[in-house]
PDB file of N, CA and C in Angstrom:
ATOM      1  N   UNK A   1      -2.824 -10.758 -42.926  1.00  0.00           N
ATOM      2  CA  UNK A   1      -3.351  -9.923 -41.881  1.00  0.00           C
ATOM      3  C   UNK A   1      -2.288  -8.895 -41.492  1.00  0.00           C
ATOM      4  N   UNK A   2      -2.871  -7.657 -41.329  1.00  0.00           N
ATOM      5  CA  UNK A   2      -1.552  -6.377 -41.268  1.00  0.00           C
ATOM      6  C   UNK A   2      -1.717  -6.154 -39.622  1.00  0.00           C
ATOM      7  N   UNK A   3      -1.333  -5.898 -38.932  1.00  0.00           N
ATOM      8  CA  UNK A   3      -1.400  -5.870 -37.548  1.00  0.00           C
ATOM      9  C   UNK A   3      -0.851  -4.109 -37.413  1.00  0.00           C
ATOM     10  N   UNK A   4      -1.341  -3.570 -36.758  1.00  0.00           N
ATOM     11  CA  UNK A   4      -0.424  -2.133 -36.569  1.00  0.00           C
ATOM     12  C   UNK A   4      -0.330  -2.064 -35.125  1.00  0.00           C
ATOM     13  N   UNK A   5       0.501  -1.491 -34.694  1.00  0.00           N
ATOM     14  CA  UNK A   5       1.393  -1.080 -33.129  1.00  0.00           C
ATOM     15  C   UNK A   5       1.278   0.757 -32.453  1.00  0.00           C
ATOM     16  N   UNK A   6       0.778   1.119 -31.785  1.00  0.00           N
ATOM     17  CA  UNK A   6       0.616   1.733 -31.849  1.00  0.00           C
ATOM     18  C   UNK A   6       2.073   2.409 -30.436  1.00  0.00           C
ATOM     19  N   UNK A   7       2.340   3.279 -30.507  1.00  0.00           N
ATOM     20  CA  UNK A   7       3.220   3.782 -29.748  1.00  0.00           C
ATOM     21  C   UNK A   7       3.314   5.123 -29.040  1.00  0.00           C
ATOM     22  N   UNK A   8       2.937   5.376 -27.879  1.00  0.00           N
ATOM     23  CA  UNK A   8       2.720   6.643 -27.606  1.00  0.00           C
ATOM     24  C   UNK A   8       4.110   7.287 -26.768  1.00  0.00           C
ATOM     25  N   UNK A   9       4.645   8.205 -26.816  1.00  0.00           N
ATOM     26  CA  UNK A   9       5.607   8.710 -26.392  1.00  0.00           C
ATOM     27  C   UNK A   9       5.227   9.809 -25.789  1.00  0.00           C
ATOM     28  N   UNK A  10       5.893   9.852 -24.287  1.00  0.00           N
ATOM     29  CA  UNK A  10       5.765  11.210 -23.816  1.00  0.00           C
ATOM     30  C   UNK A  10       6.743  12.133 -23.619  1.00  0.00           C
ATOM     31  N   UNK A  11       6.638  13.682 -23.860  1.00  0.00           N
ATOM     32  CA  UNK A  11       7.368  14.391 -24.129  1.00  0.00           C
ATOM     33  C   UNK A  11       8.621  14.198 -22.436  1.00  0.00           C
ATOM     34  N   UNK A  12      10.164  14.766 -22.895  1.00  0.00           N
ATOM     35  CA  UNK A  12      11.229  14.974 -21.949  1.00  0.00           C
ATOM     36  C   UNK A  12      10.338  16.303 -20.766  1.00  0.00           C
ATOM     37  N   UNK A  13      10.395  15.902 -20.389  1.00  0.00           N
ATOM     38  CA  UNK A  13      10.135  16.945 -18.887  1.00  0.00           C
ATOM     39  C   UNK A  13      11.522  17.297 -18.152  1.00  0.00           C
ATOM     40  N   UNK A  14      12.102  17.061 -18.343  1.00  0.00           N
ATOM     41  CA  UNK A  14      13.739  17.473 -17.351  1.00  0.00           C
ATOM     42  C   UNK A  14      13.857  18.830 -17.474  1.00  0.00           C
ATOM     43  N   UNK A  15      13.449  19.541 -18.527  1.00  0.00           N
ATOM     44  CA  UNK A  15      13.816  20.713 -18.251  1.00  0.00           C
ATOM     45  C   UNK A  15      12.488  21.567 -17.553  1.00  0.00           C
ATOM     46  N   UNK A  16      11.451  21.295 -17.620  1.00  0.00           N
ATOM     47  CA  UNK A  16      10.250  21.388 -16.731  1.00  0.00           C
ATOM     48  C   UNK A  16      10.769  21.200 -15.640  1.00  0.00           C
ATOM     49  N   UNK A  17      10.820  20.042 -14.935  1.00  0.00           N
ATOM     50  CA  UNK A  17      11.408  19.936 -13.783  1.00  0.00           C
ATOM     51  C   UNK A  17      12.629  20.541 -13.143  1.00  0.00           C
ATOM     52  N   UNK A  18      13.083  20.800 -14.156  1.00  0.00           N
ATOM     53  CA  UNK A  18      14.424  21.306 -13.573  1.00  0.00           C
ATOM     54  C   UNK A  18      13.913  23.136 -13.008  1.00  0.00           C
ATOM     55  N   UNK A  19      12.747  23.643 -14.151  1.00  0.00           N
ATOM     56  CA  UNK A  19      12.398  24.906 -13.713  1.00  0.00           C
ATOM     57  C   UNK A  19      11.633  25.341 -12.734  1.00  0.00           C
ATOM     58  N   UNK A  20      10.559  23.557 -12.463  1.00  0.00           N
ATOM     59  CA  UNK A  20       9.634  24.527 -11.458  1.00  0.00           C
ATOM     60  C   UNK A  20      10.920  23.521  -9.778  1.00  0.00           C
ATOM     61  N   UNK A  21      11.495  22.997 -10.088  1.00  0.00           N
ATOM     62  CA  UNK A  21      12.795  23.010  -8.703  1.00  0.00           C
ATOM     63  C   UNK A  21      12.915  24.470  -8.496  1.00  0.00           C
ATOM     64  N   UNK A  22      13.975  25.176  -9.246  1.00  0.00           N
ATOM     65  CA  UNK A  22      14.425  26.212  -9.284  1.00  0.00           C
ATOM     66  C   UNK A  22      13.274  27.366  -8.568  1.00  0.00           C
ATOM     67  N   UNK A  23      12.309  27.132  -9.004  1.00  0.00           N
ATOM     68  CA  UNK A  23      11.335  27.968  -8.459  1.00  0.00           C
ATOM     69  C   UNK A  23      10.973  27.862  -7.139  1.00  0.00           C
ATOM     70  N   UNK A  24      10.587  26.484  -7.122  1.00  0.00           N
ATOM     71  CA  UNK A  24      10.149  26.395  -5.745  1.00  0.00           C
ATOM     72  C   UNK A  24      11.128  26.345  -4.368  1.00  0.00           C
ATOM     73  N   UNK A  25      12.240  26.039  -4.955  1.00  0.00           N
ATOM     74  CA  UNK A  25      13.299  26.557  -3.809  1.00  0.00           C
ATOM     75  C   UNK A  25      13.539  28.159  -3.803  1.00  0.00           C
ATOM     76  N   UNK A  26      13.119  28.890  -4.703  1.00  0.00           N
ATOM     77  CA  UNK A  26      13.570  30.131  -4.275  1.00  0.00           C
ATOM     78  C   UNK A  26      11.819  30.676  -3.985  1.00  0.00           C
ATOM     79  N   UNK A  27      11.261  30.224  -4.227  1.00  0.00           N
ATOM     80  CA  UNK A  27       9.923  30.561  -2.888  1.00  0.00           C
ATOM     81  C   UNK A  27       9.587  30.110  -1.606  1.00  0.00           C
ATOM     82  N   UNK A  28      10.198  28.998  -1.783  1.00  0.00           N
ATOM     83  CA  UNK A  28      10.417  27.754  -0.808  1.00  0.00           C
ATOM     84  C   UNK A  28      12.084  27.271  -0.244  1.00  0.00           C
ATOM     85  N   UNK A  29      13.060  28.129   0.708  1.00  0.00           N
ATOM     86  CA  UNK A  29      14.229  27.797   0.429  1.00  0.00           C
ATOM     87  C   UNK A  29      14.762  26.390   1.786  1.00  0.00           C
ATOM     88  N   UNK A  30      13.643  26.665   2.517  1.00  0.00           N
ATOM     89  CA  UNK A  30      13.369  25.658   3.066  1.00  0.00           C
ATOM     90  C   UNK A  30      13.051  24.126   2.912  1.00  0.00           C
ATOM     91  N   UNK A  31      12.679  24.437   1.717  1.00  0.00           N
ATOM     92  CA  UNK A  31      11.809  23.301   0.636  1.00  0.00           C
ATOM     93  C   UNK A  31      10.896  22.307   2.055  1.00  0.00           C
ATOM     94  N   UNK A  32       9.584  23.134   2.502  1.00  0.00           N
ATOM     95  CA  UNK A  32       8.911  22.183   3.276  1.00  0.00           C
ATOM     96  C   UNK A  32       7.438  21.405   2.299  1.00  0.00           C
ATOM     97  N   UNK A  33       7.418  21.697   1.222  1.00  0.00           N
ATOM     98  CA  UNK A  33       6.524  21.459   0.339  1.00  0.00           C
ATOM     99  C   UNK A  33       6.926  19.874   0.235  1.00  0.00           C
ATOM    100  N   UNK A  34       6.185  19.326   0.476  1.00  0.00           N
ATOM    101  CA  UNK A  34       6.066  17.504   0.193  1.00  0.00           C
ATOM    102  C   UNK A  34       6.162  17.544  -1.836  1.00  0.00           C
ATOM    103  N   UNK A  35       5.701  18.505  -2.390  1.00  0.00           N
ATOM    104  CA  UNK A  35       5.384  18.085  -3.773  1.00  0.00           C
ATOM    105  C   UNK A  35       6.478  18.648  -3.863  1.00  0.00           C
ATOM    106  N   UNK A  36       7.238  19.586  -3.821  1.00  0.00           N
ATOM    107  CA  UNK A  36       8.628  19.837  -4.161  1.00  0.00           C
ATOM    108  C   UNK A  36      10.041  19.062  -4.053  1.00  0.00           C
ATOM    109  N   UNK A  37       9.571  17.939  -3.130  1.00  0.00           N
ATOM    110  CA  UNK A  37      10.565  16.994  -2.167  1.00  0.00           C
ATOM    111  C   UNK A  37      10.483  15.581  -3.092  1.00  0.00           C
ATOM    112  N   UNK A  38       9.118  15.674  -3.417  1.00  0.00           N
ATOM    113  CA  UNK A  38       9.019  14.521  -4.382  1.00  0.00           C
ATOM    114  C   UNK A  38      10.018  14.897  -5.998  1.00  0.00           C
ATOM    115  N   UNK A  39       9.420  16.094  -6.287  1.00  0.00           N
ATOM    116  CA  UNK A  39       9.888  16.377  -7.714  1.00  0.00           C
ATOM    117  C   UNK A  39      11.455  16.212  -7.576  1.00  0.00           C
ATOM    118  N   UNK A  40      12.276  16.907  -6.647  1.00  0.00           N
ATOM    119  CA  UNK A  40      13.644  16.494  -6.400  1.00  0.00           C
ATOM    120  C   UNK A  40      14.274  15.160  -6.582  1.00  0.00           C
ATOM    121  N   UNK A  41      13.007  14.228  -5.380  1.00  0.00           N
ATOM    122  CA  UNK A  41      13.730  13.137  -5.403  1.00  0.00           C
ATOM    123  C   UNK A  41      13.716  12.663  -7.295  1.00  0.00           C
ATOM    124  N   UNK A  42      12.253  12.905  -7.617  1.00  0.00           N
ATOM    125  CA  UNK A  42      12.168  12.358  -8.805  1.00  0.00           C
ATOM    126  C   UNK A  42      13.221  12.869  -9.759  1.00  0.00           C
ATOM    127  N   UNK A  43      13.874  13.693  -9.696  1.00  0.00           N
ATOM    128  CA  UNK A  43      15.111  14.229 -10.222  1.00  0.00           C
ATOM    129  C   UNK A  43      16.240  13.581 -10.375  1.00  0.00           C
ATOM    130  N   UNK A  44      16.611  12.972  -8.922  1.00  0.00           N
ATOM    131  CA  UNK A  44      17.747  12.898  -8.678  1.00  0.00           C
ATOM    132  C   UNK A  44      18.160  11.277  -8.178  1.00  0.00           C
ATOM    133  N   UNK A  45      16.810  10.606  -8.371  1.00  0.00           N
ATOM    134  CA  UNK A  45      16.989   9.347  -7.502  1.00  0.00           C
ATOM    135  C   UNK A  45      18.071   8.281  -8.470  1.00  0.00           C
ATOM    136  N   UNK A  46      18.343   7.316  -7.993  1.00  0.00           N
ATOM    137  CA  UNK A  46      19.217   6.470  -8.589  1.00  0.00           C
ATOM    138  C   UNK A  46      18.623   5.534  -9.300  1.00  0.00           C
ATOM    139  N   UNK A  47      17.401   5.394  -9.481  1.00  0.00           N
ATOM    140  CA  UNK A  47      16.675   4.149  -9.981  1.00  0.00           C
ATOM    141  C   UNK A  47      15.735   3.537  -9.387  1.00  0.00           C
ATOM    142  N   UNK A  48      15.200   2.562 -10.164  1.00  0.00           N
ATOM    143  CA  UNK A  48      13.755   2.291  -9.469  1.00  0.00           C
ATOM    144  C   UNK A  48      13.675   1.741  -8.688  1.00  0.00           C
ATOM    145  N   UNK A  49      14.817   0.821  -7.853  1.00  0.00           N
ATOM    146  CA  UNK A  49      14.905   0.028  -6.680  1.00  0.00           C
ATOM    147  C   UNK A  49      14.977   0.861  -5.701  1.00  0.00           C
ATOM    148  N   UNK A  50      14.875   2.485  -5.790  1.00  0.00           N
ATOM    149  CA  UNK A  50      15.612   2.770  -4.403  1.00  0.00           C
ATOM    150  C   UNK A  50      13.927   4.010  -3.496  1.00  0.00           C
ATOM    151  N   UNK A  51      14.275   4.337  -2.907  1.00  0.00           N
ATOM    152  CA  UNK A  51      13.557   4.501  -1.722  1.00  0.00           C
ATOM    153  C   UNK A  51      13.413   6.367  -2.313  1.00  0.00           C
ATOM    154  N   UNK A  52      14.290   7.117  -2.787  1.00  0.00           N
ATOM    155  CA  UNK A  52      13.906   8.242  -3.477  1.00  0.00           C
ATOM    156  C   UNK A  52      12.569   8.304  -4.626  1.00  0.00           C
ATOM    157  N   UNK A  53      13.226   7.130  -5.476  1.00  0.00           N
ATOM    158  CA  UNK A  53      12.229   6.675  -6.571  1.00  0.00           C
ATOM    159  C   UNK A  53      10.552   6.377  -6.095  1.00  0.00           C
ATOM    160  N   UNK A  54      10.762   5.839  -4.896  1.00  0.00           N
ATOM    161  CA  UNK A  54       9.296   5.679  -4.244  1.00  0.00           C
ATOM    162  C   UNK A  54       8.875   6.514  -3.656  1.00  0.00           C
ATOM    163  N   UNK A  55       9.229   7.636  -2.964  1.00  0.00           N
ATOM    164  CA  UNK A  55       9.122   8.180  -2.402  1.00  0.00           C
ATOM    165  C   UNK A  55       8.598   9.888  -3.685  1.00  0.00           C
ATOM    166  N   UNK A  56       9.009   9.625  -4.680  1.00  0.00           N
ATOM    167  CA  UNK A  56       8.852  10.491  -5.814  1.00  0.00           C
ATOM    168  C   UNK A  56       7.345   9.948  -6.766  1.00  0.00           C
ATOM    169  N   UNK A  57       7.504   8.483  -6.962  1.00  0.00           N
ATOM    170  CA  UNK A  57       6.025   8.249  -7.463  1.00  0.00           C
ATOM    171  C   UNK A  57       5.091   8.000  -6.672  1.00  0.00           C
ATOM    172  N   UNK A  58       5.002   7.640  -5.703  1.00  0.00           N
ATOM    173  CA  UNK A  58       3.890   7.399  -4.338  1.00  0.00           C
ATOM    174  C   UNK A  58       3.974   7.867  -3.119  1.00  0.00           C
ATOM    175  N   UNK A  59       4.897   8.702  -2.810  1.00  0.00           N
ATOM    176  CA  UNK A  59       4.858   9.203  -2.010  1.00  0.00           C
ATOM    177  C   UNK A  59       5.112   8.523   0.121  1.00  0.00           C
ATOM    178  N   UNK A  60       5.520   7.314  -0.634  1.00  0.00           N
ATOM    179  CA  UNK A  60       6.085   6.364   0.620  1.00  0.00           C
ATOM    180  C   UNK A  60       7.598   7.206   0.953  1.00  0.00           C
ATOM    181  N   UNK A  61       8.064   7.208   2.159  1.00  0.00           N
ATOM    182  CA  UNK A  61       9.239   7.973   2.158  1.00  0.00           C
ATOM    183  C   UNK A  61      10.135   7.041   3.502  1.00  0.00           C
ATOM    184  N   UNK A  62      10.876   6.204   3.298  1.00  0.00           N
ATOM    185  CA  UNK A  62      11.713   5.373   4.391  1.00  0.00           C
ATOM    186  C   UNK A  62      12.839   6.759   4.367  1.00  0.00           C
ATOM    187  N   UNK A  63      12.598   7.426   5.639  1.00  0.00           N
ATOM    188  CA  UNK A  63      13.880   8.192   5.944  1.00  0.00           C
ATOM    189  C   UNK A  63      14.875   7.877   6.235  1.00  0.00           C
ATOM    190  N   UNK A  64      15.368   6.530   6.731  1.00  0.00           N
ATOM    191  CA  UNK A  64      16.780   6.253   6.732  1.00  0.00           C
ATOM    192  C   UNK A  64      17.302   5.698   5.341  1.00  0.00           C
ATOM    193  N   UNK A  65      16.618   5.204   4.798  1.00  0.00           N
ATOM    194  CA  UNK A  65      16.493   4.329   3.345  1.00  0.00           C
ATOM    195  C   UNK A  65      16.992   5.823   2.273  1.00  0.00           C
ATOM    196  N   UNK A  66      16.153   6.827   2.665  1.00  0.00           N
ATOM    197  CA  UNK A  66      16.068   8.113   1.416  1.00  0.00           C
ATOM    198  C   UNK A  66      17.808   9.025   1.624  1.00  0.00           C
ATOM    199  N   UNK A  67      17.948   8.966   3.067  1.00  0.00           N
ATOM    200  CA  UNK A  67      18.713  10.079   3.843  1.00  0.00           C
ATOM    201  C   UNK A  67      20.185   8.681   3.204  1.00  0.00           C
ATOM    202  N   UNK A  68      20.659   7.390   3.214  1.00  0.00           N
ATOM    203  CA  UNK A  68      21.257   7.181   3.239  1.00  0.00           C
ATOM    204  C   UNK A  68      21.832   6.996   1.029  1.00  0.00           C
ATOM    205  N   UNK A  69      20.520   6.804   0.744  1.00  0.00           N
ATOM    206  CA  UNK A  69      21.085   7.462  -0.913  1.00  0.00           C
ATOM    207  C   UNK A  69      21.150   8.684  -1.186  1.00  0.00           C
ATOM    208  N   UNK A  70      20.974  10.042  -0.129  1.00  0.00           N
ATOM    209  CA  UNK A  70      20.926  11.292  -0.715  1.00  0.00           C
ATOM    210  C   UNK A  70      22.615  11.176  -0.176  1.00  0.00           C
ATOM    211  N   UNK A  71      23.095  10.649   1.111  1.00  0.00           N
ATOM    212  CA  UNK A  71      24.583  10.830   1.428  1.00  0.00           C
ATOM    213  C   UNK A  71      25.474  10.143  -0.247  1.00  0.00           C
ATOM    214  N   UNK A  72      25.179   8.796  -0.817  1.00  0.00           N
ATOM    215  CA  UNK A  72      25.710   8.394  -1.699  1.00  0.00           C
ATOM    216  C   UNK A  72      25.954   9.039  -3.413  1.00  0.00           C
ATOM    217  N   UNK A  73      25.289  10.018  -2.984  1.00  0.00           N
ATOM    218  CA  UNK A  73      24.533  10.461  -4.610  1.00  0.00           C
ATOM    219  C   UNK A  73      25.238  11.824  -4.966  1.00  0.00           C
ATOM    220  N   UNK A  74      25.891  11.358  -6.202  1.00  0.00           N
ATOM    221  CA  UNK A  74      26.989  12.335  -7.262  1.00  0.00           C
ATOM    222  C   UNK A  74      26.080  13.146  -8.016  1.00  0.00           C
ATOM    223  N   UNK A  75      25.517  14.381  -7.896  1.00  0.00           N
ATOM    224  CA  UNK A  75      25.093  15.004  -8.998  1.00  0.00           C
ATOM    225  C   UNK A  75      25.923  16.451  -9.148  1.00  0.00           C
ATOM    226  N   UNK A  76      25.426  16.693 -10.120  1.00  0.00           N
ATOM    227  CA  UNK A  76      25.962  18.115 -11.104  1.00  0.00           C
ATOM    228  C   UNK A  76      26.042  19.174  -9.955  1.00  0.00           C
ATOM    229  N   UNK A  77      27.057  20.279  -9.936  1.00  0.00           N
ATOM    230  CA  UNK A  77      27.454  21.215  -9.039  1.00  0.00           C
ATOM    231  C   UNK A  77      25.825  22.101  -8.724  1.00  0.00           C
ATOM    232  N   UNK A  78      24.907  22.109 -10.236  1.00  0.00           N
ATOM    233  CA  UNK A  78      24.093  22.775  -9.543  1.00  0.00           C
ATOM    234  C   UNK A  78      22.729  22.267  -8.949  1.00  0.00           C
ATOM    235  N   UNK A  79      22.766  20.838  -8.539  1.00  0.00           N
ATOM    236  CA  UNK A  79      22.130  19.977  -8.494  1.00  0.00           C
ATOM    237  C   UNK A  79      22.476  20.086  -6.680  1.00  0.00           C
ATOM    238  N   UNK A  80      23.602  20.018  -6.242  1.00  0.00           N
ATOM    239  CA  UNK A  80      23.908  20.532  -4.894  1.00  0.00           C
ATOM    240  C   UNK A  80      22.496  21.364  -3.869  1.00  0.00           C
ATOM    241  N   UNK A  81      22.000  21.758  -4.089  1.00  0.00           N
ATOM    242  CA  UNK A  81      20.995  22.825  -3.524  1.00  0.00           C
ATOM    243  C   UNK A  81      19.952  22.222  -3.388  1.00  0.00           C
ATOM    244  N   UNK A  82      19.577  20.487  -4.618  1.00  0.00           N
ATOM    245  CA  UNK A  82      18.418  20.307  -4.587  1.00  0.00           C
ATOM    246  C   UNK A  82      18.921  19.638  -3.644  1.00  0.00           C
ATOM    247  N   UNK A  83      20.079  18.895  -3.230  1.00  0.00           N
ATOM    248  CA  UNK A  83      19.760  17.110  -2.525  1.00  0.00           C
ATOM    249  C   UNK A  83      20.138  17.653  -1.013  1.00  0.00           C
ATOM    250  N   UNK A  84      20.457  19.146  -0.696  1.00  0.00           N
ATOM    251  CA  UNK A  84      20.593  19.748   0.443  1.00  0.00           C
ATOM    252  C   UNK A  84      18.820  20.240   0.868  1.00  0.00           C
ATOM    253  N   UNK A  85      18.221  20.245   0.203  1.00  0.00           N
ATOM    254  CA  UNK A  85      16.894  20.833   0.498  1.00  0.00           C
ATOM    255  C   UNK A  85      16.298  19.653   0.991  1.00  0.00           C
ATOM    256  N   UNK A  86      16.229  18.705  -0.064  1.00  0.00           N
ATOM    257  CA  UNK A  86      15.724  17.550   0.266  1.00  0.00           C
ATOM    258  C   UNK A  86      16.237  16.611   1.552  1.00  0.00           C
ATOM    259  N   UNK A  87      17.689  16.976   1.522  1.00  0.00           N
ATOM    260  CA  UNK A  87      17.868  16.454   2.839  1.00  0.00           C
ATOM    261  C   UNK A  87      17.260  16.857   4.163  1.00  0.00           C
ATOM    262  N   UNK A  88      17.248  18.290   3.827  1.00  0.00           N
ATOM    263  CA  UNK A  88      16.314  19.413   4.947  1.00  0.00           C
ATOM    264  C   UNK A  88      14.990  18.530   5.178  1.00  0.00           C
ATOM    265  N   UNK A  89      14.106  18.366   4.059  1.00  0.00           N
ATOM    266  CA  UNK A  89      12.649  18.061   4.191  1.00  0.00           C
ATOM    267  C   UNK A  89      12.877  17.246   4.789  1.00  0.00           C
ATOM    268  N   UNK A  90      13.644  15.939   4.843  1.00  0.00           N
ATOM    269  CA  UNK A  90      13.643  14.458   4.948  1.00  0.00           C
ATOM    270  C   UNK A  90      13.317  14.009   6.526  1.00  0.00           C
ATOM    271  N   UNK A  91      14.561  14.956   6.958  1.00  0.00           N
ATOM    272  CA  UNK A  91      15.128  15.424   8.396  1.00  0.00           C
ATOM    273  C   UNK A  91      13.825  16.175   9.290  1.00  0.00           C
ATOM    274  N   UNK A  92      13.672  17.196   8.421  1.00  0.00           N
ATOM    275  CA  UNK A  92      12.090  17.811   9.358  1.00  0.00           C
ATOM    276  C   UNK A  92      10.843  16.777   9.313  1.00  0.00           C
ATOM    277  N   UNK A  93      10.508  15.560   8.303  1.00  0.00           N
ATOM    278  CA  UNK A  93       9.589  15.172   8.224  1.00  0.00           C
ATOM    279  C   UNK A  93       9.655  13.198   9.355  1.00  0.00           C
ATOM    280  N   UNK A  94      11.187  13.455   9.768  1.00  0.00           N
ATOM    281  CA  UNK A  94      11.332  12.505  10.299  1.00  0.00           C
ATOM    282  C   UNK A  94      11.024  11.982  11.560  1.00  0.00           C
ATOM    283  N   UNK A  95      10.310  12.850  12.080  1.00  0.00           N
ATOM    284  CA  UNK A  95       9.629  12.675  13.596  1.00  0.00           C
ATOM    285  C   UNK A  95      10.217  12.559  14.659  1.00  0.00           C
ATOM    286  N   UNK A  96      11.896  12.442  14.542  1.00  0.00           N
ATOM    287  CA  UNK A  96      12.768  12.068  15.409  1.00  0.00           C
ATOM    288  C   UNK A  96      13.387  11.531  15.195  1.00  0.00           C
ATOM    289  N   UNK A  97      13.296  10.809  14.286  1.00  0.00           N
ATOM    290  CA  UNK A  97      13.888   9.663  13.498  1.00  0.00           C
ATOM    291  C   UNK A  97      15.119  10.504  12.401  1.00  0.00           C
ATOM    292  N   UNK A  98      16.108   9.738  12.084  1.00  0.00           N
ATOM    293  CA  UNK A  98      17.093   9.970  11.573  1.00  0.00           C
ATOM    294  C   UNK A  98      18.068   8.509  10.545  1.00  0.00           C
TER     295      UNK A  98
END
């Protein structure tokens, strides 16, 4: 009996993402767009345990949880702009909360 496997692969998007960021912060420099805040986090998060990562596929967002891995988080010099935007959104969407 021959069994076959089938395997579907989906294409790298990073550089997609990386273009419509770029975009939408310079239409958006505010970045108040919820779908722009997600794509960031989804950018930049640390992994799937963390509160960016959720906040990027479902749209759950713990603001002290998100705000305290965007303080921890090393990215690339031009990566700077996204986790400052996102910090922006985080902060405006926090109700008071911090």
């Amino acid at each position: 009996m021959n069994s076959s496997t089938t395997i579907t692969a989906t294409p790298d998007q990073t550089d997609k993402a990386r273009q419509l960021i770029e975009l939408g912060l310079a239409m958006d420099p505010e970045a108040r767009s919820e779908t722009l805040a997600r794509l960031i986090a989804g950018s930049v998060h640390g992994g799937t345990d963390t509160a960016l990562y959720r906040f990027a596929g479902v749209g759950e967002l713990c603001h002290e949880a998100a705000l305290a891995e965007l303080n921890s988080l090393r990215v690339p010099f031009e990566q700077e702009a996204w986790v400052d935007a996102l910090g922006r959104y985080i902060l405006a969407t926090a109700g008071g909360r911090s």
